[in-house]
PDB file of N, CA and C in Angstrom:
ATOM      1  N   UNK A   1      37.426  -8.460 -21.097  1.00  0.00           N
ATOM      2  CA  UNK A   1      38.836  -8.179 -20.934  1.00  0.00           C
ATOM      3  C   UNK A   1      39.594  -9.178 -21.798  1.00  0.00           C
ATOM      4  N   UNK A   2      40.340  -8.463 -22.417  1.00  0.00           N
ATOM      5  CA  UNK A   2      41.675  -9.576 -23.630  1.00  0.00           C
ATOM      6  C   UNK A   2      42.928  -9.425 -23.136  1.00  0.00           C
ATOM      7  N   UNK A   3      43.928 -10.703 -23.327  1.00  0.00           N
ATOM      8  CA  UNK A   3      45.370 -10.407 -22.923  1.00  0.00           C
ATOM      9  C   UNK A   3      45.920 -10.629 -23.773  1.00  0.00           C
ATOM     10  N   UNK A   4      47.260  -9.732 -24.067  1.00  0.00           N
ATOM     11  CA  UNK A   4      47.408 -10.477 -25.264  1.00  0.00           C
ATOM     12  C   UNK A   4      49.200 -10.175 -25.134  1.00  0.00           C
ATOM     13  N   UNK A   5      50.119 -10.904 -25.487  1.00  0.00           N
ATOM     14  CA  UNK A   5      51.707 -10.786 -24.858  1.00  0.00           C
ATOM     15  C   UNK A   5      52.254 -10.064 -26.001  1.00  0.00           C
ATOM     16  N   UNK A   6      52.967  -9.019 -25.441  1.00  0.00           N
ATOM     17  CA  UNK A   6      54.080  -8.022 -26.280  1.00  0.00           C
ATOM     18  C   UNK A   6      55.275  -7.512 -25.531  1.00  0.00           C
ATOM     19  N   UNK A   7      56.054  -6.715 -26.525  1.00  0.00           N
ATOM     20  CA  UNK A   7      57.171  -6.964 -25.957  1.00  0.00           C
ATOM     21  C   UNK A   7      57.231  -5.300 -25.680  1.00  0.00           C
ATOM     22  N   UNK A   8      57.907  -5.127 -24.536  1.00  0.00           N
ATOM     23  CA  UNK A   8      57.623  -3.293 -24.293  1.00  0.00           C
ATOM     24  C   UNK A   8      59.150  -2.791 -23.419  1.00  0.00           C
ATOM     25  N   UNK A   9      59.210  -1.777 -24.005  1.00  0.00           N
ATOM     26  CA  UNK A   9      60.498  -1.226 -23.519  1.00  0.00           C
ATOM     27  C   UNK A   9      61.205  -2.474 -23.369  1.00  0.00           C
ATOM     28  N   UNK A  10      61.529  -3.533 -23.793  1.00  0.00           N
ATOM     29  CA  UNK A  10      62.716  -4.617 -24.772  1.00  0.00           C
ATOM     30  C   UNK A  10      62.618  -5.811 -23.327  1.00  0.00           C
ATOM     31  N   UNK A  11      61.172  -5.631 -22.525  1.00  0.00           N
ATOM     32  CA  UNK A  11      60.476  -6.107 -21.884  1.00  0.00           C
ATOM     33  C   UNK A  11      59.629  -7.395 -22.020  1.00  0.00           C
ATOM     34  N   UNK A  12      59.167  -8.476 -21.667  1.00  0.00           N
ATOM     35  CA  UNK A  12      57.806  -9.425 -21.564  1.00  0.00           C
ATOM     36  C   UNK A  12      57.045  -8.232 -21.140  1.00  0.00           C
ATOM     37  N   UNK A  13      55.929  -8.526 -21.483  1.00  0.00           N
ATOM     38  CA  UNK A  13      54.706  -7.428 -20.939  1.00  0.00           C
ATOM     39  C   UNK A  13      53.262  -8.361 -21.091  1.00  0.00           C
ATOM     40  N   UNK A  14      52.499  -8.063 -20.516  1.00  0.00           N
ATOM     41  CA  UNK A  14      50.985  -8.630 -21.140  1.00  0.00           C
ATOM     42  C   UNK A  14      50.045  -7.380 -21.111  1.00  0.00           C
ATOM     43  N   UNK A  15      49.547  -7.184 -22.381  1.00  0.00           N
ATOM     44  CA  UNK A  15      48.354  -6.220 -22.317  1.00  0.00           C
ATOM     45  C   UNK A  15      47.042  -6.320 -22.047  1.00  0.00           C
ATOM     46  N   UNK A  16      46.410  -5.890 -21.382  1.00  0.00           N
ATOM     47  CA  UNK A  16      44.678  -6.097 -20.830  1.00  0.00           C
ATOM     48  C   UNK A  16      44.455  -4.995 -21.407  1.00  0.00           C
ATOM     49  N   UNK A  17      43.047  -5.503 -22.109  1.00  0.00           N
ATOM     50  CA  UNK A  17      42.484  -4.498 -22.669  1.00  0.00           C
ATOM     51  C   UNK A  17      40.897  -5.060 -22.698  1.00  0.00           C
ATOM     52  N   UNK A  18      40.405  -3.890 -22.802  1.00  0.00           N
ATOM     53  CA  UNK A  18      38.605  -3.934 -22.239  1.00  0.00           C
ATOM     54  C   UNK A  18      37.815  -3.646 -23.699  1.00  0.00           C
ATOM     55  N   UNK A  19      36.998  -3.945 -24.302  1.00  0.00           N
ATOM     56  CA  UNK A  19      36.417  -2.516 -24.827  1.00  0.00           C
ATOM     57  C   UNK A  19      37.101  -2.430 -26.269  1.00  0.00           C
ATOM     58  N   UNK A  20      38.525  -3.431 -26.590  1.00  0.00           N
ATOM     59  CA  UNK A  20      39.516  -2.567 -27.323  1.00  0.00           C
ATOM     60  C   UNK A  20      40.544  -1.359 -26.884  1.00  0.00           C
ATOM     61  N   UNK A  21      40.291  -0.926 -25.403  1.00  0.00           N
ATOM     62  CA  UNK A  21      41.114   0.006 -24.861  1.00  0.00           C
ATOM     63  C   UNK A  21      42.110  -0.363 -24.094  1.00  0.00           C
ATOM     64  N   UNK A  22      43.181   0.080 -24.424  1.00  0.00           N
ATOM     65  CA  UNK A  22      44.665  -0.603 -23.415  1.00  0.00           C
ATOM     66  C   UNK A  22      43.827   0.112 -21.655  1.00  0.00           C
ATOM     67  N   UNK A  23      43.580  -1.265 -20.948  1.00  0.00           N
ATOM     68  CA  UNK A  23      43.612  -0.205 -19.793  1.00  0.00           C
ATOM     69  C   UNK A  23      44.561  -0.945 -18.727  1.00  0.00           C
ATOM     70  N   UNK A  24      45.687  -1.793 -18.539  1.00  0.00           N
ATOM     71  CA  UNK A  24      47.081  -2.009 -18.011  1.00  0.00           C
ATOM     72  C   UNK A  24      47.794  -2.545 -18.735  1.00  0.00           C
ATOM     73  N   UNK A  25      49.312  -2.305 -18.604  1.00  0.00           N
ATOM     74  CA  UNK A  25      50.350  -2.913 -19.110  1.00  0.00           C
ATOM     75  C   UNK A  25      51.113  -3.804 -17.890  1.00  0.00           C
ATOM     76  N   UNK A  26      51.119  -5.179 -18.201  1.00  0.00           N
ATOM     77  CA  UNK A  26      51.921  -6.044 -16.554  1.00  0.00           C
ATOM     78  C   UNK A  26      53.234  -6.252 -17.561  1.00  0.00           C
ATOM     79  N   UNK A  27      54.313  -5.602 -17.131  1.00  0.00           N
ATOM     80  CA  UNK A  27      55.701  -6.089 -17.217  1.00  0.00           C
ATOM     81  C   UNK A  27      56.106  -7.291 -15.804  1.00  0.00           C
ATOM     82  N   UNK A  28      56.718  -7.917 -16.505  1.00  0.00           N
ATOM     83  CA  UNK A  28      57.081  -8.987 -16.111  1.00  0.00           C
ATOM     84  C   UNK A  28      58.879  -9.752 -16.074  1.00  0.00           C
ATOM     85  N   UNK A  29      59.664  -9.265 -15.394  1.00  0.00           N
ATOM     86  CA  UNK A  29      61.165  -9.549 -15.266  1.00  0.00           C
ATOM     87  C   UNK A  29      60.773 -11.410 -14.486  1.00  0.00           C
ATOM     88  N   UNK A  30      61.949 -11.993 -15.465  1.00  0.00           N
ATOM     89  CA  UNK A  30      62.066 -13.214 -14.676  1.00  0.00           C
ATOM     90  C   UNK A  30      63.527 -12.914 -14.555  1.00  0.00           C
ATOM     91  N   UNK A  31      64.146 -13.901 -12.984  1.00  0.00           N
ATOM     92  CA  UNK A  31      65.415 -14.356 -12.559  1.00  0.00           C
ATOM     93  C   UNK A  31      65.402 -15.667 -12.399  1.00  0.00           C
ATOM     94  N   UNK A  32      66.458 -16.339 -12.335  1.00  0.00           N
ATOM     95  CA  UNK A  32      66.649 -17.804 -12.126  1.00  0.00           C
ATOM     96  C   UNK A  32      65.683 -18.546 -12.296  1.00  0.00           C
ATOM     97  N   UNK A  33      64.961 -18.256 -13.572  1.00  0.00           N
ATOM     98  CA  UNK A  33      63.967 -19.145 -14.178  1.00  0.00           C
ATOM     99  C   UNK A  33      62.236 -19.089 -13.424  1.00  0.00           C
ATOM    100  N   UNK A  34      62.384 -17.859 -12.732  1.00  0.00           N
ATOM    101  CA  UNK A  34      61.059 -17.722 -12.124  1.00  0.00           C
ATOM    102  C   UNK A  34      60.851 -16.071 -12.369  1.00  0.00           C
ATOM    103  N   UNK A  35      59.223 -15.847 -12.134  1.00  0.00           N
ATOM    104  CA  UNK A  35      58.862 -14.396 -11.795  1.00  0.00           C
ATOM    105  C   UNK A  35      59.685 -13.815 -10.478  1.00  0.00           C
ATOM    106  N   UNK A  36      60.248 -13.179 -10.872  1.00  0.00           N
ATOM    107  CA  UNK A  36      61.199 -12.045  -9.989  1.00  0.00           C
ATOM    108  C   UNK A  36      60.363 -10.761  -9.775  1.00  0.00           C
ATOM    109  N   UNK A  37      59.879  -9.812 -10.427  1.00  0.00           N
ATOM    110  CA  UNK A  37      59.076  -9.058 -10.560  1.00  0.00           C
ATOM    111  C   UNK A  37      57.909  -8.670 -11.333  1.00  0.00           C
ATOM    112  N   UNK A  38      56.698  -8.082 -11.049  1.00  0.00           N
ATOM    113  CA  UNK A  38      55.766  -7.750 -11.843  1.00  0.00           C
ATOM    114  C   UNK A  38      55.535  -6.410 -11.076  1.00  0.00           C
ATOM    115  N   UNK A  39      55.361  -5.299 -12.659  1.00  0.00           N
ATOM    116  CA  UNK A  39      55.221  -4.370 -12.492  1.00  0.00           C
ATOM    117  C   UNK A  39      53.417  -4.069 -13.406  1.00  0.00           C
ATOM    118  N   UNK A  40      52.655  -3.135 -13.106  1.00  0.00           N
ATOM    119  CA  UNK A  40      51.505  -3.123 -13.825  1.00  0.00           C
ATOM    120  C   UNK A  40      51.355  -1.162 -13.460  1.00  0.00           C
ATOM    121  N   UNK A  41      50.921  -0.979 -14.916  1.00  0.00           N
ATOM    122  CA  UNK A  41      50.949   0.690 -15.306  1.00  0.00           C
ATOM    123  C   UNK A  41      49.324   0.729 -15.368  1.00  0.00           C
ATOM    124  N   UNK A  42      49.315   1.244 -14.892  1.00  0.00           N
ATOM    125  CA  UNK A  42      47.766   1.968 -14.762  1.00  0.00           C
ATOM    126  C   UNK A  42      47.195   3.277 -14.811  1.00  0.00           C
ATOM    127  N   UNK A  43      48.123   4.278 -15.156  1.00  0.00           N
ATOM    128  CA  UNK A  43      48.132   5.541 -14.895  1.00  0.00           C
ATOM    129  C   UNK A  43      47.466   5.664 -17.053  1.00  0.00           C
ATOM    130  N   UNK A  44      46.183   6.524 -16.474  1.00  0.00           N
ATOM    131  CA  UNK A  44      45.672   6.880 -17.625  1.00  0.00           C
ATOM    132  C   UNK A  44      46.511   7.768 -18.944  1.00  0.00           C
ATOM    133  N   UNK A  45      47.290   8.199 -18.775  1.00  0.00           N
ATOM    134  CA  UNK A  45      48.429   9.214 -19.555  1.00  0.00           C
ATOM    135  C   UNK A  45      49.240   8.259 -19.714  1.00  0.00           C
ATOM    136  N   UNK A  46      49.536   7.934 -18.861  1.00  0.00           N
ATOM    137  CA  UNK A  46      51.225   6.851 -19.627  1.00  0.00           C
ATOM    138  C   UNK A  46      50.297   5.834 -20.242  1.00  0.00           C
ATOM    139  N   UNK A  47      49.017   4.929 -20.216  1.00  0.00           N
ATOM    140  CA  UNK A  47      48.612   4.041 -20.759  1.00  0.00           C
ATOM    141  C   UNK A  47      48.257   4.807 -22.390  1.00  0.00           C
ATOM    142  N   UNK A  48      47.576   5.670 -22.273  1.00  0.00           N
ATOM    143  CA  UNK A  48      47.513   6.493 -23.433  1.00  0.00           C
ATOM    144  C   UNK A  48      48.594   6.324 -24.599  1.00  0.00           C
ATOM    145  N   UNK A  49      50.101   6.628 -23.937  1.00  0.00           N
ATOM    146  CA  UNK A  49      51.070   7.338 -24.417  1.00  0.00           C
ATOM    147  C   UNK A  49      51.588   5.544 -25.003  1.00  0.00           C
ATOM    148  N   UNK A  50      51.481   5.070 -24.404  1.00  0.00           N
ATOM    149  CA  UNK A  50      51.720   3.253 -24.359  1.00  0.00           C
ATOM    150  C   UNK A  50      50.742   2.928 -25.417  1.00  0.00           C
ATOM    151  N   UNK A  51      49.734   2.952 -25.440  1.00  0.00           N
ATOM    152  CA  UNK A  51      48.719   3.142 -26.405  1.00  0.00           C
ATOM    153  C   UNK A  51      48.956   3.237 -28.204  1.00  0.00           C
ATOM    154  N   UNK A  52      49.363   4.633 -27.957  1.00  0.00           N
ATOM    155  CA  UNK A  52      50.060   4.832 -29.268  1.00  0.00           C
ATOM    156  C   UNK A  52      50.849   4.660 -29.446  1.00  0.00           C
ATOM    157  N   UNK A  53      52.073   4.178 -28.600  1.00  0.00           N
ATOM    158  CA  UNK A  53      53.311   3.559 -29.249  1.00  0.00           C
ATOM    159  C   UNK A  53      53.338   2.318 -29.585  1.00  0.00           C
ATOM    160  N   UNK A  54      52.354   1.339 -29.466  1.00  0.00           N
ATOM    161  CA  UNK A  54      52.070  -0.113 -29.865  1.00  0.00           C
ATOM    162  C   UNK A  54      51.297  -0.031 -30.728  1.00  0.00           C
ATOM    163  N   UNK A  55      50.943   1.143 -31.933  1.00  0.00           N
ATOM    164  CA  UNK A  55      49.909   1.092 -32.957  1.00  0.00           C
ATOM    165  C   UNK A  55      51.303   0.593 -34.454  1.00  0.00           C
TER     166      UNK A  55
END
């Protein structure tokens, strides 16, 4: 597994990828100087679609 930080929908994000294959995207919102939220996409179609829009 590789991580590697990009920026997604005008987002922090970190990509995991296995293999060479995107298999999650963790978005990451900070507030008042801390993690506020983490979101992580896992859905095989939107990772796909995520996939090719970071080529």
């Amino acid at each position: 597994m590789t991580a590697a930080v990009a920026e997604v929908n005008g987002e922090f994000a970190v990509l995991l990828r296995h293999a060479g294959e995107l298999r999650a995207v963790m978005a990451v919102e900070i507030g008042d100087g801390r993690v506020d939220t983490v979101r992580t996409l896992m859905n095989p179609a939107e990772l796909a679609f995520a996939a090719a829009q970071l080529v």
